[in-house]
Protein backbone atom coordinates (compact mmCIF):
# COMPACT_ATOMS: atom_id res chain seq x y z
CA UNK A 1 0.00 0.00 0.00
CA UNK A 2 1.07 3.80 -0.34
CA UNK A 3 2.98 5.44 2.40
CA UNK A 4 0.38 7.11 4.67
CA UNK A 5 -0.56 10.28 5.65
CA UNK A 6 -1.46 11.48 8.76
CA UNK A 7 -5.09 11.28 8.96
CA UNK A 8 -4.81 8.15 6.96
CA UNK A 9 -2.82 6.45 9.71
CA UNK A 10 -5.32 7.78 12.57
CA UNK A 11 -8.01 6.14 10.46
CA UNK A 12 -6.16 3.04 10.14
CA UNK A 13 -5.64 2.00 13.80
CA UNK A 14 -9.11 1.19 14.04
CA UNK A 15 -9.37 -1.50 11.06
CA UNK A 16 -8.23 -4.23 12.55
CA UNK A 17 -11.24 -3.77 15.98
CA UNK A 18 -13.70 -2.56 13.54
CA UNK A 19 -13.06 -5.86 11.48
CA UNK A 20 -13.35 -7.55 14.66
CA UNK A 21 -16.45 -5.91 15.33
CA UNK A 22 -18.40 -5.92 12.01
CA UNK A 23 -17.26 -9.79 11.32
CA UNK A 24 -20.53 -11.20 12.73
CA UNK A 25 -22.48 -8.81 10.38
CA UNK A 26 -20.77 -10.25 7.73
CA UNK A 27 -22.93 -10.60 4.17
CA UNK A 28 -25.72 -8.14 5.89
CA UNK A 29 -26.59 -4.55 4.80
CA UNK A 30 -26.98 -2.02 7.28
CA UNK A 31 -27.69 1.34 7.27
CA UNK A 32 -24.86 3.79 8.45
CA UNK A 33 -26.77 4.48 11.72
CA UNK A 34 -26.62 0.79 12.89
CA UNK A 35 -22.97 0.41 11.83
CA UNK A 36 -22.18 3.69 14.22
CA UNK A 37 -24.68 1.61 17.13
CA UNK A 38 -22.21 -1.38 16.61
CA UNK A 39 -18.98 0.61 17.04
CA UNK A 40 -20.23 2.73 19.35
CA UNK A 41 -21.13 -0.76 21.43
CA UNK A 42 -17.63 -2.18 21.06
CA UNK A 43 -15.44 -1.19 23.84
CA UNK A 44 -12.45 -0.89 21.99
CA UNK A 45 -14.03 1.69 19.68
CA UNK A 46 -16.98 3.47 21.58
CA UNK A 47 -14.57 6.78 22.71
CA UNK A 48 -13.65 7.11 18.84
CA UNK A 49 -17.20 6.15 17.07
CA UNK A 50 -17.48 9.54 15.82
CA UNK A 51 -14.08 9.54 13.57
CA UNK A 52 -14.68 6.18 12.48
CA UNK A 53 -17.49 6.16 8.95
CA UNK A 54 -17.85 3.29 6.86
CA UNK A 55 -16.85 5.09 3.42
CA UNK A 56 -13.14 4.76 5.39
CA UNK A 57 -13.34 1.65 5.19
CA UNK A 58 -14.90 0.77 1.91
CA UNK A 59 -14.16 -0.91 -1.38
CA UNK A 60 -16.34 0.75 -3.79
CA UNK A 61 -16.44 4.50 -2.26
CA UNK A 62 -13.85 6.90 -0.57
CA UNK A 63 -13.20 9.52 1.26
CA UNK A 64 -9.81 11.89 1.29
CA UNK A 65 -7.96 10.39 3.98
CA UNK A 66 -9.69 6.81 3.96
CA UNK A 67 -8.00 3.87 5.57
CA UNK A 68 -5.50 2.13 3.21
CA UNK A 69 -8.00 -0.52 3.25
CA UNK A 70 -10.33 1.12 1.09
CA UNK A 71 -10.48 0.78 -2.82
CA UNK A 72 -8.56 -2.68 -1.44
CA UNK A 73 -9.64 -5.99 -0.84
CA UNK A 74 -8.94 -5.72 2.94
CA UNK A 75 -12.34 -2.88 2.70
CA UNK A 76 -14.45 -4.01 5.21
CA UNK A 77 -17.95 -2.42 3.49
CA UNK A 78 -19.12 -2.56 -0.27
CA UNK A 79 -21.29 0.59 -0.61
CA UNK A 80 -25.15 -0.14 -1.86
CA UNK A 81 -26.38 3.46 -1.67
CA UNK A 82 -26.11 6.66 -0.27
CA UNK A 83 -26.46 5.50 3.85
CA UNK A 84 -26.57 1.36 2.86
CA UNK A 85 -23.78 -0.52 3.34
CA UNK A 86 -22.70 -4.24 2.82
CA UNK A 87 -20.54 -6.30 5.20
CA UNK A 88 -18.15 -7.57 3.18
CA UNK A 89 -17.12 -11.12 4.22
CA UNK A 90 -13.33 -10.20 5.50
């Protein structure tokens, strides 16, 4: 992957628990508002639920700044629509 950026390697450090934490949603879509309930359950990434957005973290959409993951095959969501997101099996 490309060397990383600043806010790229903020956004980063939270792959790995967010993979952990969207695994058993795995092959379900769900609407950006339950994704942020899920992280914002996970103890690991509750304090930080508002920096982390699924579009970070996405195969098919990005934003400037997005984990290296995204665009990738290590994306944890496939984007369906504007607010709809798949769980990508990971």
């Amino acid at each position: 992957m490309n060397e990383l950026n600043g806010w790229t390697k903020s956004v980063r450090k939270f792959h790995n628990d967010l993979k952990s934490a969207m695994k058993p949603y795995a092959g379900e879509r769900l609407k950006t508002k339950e994704i942020k309930e899920i992280i914002s359950s996970t103890t690991v990434l509750k304090h930080d639920a508002q920096f982390i957005l699924p579009s970070d973290h996405c195969i098919n959409h990005t934003n400037k700044g997005a984990c290296d993951c995204s665009l990738h095959d290590e994306a944890i969501f496939e984007k369906i629509e504007r607010g709809l997101y798949l769980v990508r099996n990971i």
